[in-house]
N, C-alpha and C. Protein backbone atom coordinates (compact mmCIF):
# COMPACT_ATOMS: atom_id res chain seq x y z
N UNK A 1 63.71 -10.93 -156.96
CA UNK A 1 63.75 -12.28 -156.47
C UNK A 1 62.40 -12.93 -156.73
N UNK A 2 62.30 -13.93 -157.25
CA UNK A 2 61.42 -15.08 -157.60
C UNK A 2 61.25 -15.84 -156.37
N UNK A 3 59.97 -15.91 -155.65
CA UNK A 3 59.57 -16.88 -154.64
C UNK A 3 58.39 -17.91 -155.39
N UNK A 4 58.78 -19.13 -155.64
CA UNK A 4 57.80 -19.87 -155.87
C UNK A 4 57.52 -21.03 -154.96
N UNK A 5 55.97 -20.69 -154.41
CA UNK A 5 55.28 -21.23 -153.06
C UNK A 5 54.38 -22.50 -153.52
N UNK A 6 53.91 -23.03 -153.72
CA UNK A 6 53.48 -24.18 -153.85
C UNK A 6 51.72 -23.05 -153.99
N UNK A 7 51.26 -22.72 -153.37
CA UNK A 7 49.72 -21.66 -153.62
C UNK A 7 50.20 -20.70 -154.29
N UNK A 8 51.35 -20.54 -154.17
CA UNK A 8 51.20 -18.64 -155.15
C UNK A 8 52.61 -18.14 -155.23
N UNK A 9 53.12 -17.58 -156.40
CA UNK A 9 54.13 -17.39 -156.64
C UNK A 9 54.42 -15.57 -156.86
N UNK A 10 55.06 -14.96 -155.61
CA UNK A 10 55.87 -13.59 -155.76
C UNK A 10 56.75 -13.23 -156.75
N UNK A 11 57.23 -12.18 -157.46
CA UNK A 11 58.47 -11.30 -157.63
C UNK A 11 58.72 -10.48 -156.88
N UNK A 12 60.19 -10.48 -155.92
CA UNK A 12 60.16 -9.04 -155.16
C UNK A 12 61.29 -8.13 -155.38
N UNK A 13 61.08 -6.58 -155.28
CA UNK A 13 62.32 -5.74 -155.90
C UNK A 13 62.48 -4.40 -154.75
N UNK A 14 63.73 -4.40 -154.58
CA UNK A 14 63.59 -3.03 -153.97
C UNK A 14 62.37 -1.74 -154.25
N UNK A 15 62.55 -1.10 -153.21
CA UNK A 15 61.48 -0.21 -153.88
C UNK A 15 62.19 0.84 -153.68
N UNK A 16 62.50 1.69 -154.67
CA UNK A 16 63.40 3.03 -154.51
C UNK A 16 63.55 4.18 -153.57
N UNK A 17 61.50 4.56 -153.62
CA UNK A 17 61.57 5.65 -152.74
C UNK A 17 61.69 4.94 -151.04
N UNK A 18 61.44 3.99 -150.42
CA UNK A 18 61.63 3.66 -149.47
C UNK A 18 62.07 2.74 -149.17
N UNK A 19 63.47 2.81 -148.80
CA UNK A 19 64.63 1.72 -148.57
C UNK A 19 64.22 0.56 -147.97
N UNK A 20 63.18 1.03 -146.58
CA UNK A 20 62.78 -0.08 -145.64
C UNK A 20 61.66 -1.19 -146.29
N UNK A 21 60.99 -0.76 -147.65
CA UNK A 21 60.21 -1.59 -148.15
C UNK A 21 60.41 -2.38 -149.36
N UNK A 22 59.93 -3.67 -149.64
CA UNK A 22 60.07 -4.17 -150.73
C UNK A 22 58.67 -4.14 -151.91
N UNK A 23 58.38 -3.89 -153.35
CA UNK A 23 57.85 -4.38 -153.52
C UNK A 23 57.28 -5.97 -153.92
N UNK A 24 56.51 -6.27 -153.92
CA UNK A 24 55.53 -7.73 -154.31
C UNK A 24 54.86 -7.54 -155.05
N UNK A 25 55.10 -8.39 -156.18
CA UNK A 25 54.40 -8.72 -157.38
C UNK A 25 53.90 -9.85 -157.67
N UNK A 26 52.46 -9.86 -158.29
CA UNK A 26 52.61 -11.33 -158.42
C UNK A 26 51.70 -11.17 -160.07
N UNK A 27 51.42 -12.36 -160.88
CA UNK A 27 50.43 -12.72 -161.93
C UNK A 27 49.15 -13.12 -161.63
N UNK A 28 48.89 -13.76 -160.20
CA UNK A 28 47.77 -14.29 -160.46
C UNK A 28 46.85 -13.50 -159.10
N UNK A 29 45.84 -13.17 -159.14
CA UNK A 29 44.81 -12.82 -158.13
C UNK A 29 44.81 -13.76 -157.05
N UNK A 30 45.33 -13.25 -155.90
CA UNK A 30 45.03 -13.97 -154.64
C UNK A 30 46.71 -14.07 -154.39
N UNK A 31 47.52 -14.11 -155.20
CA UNK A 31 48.28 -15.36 -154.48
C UNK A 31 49.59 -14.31 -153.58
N UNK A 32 49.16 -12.76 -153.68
CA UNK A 32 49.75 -11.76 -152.56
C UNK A 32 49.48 -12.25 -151.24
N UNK A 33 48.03 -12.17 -151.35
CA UNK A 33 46.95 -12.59 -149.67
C UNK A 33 47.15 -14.06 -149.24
N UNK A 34 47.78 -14.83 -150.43
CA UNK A 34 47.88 -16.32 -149.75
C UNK A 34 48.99 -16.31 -149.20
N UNK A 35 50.24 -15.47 -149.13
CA UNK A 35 51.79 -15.28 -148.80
C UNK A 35 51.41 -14.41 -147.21
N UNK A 36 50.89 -13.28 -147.90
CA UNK A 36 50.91 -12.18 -146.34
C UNK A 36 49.75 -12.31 -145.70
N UNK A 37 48.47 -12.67 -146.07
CA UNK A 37 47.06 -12.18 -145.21
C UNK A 37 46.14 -11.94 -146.03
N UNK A 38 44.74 -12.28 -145.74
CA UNK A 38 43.99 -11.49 -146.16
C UNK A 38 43.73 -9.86 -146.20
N UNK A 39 44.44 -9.34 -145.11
CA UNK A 39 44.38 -8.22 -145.10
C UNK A 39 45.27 -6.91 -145.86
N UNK A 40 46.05 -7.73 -146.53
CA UNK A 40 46.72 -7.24 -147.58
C UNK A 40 45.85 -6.73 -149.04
N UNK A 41 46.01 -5.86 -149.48
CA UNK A 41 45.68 -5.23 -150.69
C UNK A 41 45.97 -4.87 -151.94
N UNK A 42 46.93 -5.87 -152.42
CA UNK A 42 47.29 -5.17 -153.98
C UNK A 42 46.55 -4.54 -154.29
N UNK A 43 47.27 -3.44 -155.42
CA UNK A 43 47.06 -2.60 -156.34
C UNK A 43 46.40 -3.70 -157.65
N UNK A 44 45.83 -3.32 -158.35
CA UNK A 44 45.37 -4.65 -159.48
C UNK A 44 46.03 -3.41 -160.97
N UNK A 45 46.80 -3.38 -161.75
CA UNK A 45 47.14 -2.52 -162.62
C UNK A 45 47.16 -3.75 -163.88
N UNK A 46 46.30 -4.07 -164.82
CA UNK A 46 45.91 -4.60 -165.95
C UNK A 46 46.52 -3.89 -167.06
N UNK A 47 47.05 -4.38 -167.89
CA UNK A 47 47.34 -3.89 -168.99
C UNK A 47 49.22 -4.55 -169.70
N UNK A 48 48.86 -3.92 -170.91
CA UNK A 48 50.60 -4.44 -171.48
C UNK A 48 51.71 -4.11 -170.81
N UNK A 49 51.62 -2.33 -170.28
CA UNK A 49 52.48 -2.44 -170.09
C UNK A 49 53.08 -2.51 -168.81
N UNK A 50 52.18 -3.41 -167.85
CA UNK A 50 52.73 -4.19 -166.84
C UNK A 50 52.93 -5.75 -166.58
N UNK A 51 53.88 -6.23 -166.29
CA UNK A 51 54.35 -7.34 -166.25
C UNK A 51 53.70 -8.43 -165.27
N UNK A 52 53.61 -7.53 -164.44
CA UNK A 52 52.66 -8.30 -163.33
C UNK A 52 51.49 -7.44 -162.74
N UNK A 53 49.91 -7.87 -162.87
CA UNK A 53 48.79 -7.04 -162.67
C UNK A 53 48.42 -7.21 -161.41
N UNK A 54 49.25 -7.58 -160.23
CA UNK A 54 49.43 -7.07 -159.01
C UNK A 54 50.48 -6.86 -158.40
N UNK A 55 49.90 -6.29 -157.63
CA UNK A 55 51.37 -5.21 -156.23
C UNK A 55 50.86 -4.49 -155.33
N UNK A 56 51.98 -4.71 -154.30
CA UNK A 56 51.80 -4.07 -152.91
C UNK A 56 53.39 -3.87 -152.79
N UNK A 57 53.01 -2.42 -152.04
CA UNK A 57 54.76 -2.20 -151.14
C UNK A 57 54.67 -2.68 -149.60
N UNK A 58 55.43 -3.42 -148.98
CA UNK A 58 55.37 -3.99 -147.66
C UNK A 58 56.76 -3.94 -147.28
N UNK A 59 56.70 -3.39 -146.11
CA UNK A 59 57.89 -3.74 -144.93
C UNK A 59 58.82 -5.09 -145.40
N UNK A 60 60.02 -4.67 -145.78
CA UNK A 60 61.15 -5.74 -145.37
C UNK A 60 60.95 -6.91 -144.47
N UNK A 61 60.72 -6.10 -143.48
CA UNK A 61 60.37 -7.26 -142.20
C UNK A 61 59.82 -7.95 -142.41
N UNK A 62 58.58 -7.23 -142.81
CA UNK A 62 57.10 -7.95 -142.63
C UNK A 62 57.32 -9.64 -143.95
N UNK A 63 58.08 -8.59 -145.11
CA UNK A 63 57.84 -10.02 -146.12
C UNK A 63 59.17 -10.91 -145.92
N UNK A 64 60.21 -10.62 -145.03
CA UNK A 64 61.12 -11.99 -144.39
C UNK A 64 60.16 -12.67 -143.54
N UNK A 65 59.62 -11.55 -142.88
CA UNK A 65 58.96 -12.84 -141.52
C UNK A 65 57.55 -13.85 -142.20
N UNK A 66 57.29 -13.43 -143.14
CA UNK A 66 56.41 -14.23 -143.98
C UNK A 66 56.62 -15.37 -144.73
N UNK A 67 57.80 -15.33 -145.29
CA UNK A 67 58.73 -16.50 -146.13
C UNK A 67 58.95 -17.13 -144.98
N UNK A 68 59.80 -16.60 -144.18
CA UNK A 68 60.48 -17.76 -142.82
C UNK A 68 59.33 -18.64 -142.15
N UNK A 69 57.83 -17.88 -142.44
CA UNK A 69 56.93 -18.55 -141.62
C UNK A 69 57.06 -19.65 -142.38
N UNK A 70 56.50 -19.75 -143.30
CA UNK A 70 56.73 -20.54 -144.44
C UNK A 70 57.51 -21.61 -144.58
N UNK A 71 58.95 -21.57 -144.57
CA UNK A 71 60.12 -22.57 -144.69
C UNK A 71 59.99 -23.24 -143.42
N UNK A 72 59.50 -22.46 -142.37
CA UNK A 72 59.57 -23.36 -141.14
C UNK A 72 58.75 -24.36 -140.70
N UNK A 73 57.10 -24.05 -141.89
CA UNK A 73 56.27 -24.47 -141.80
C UNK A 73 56.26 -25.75 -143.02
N UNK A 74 57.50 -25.89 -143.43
CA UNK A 74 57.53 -26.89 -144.79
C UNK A 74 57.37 -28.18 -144.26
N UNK A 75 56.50 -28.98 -144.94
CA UNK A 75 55.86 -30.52 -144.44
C UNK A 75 56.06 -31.11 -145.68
N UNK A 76 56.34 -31.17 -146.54
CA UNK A 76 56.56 -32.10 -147.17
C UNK A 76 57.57 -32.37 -148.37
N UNK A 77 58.15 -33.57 -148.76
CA UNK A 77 59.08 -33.77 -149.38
C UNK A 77 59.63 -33.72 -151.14
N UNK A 78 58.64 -33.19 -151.25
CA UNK A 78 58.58 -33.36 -153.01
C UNK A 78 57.56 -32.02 -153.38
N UNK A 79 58.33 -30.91 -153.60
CA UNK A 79 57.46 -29.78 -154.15
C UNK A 79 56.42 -30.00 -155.32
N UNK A 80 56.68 -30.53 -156.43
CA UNK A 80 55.58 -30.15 -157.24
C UNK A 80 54.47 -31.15 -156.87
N UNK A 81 54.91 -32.38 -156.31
CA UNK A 81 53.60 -32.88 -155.67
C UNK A 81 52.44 -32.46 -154.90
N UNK A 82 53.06 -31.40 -154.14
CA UNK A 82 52.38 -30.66 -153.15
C UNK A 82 51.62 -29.48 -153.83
N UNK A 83 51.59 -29.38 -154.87
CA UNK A 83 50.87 -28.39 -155.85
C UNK A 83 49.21 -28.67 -156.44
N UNK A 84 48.47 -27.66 -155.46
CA UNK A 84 47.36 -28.29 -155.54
C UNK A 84 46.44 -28.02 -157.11
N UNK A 85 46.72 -27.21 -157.34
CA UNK A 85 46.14 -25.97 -158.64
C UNK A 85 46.71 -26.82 -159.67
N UNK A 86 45.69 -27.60 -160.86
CA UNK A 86 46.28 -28.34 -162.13
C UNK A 86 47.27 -27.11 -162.78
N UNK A 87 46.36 -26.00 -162.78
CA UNK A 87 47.38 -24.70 -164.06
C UNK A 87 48.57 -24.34 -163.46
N UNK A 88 48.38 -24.34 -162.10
CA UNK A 88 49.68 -23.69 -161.31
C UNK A 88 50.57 -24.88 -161.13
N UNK A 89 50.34 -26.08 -161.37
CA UNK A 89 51.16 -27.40 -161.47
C UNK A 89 52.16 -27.32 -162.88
N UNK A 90 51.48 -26.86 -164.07
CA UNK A 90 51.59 -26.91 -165.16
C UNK A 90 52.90 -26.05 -165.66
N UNK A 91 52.04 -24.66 -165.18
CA UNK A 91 53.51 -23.20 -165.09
C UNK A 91 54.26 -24.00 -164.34
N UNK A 92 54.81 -24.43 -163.29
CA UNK A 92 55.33 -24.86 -162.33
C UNK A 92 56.56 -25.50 -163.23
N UNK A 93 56.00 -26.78 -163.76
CA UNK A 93 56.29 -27.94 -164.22
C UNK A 93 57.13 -27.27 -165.50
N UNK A 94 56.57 -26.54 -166.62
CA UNK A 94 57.50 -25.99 -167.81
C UNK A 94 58.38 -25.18 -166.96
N UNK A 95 58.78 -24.11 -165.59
CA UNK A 95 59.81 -23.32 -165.34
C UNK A 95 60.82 -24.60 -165.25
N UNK A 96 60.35 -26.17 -164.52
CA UNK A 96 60.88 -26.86 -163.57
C UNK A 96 61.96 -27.31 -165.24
N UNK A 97 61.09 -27.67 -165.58
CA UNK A 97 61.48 -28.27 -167.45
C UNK A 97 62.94 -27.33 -167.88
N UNK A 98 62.69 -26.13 -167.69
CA UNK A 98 63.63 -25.07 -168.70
C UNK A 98 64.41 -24.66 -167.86
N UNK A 99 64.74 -24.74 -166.39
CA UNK A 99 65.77 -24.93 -165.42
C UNK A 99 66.15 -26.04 -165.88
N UNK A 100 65.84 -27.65 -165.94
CA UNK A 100 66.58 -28.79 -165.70
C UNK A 100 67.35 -28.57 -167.39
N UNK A 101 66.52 -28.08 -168.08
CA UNK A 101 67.62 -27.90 -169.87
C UNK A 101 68.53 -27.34 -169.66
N UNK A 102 68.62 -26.25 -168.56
CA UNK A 102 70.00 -25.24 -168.48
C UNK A 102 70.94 -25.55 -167.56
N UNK A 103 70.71 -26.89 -166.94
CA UNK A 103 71.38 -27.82 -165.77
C UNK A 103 72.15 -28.18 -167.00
N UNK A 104 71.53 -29.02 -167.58
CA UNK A 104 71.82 -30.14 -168.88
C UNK A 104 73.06 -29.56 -169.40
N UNK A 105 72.40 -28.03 -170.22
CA UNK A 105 73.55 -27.32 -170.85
C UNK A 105 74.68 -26.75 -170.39
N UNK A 106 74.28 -26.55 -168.78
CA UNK A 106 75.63 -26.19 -167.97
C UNK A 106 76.73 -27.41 -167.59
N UNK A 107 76.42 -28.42 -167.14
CA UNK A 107 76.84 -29.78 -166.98
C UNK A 107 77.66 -29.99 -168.78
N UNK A 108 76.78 -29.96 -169.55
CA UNK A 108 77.91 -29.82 -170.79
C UNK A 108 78.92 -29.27 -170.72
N UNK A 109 78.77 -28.05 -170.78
CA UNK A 109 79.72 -26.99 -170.66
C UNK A 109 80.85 -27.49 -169.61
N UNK A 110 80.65 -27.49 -168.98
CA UNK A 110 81.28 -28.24 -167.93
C UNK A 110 82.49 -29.36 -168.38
N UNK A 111 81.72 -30.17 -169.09
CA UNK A 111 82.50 -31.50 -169.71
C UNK A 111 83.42 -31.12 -170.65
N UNK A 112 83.32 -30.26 -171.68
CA UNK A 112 83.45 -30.10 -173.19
C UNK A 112 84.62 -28.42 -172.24
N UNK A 113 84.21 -28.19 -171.23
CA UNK A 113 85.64 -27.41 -170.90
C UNK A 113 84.79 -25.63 -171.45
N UNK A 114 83.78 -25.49 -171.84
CA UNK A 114 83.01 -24.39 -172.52
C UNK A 114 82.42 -23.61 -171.31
């Protein structure tokens, strides 16, 4: 699952050996500790053949009750506005781009009966 937060954007996946935990992934430095705490610690693993050069395993709980803080704490009306980071506006803005093309192409499909 893809969480994209307006400060920092997660991947999260089961974690095999322990049912009760999920892992968290993210691309950019910091943006684990801007979701859960400073007191959180990714792993930093650099290189090709990882996809994302951070991670932590955390409690189920712990990373619902973190999102929910979150949604409950939502103030304002227009997400990418609220994006303070020009680069993280930017990524933002091309995912936002290549979702609305596959709206486009689904809505075709749609019409044309495909």
């Amino acid at each position: 699952m893809w969480i994209y937060l307006n400060n920092s954007f997660v991947a999260l996946t089961s974690h095999e050996q322990f049912p009760d935990c999920l892992f968290v992934r993210s691309r950019v430095r910091g943006d684990i500790e801007r979701l859960f705490g400073s007191g959180i610690k990714p792993n930093h693993t650099p290189g090709p053949n990882y996809d994302y050069a951070f991670r932590v395993a955390l409690a189920r709980n712990d990373v619902a009750a973190a999102i929910a803080k979150r949604i409950l704490k939502l103030d304002y009306s227009h997400f990418k506005d609220n994006i303070k980071s020009a680069k993280r506006h930017r990524w933002y803005c091309a995912t936002w781009n290549d979702a609305y093309e596959a709206q486009l192409d689904y809505i075709g499909q749609l019409k044309t009966g495909g």
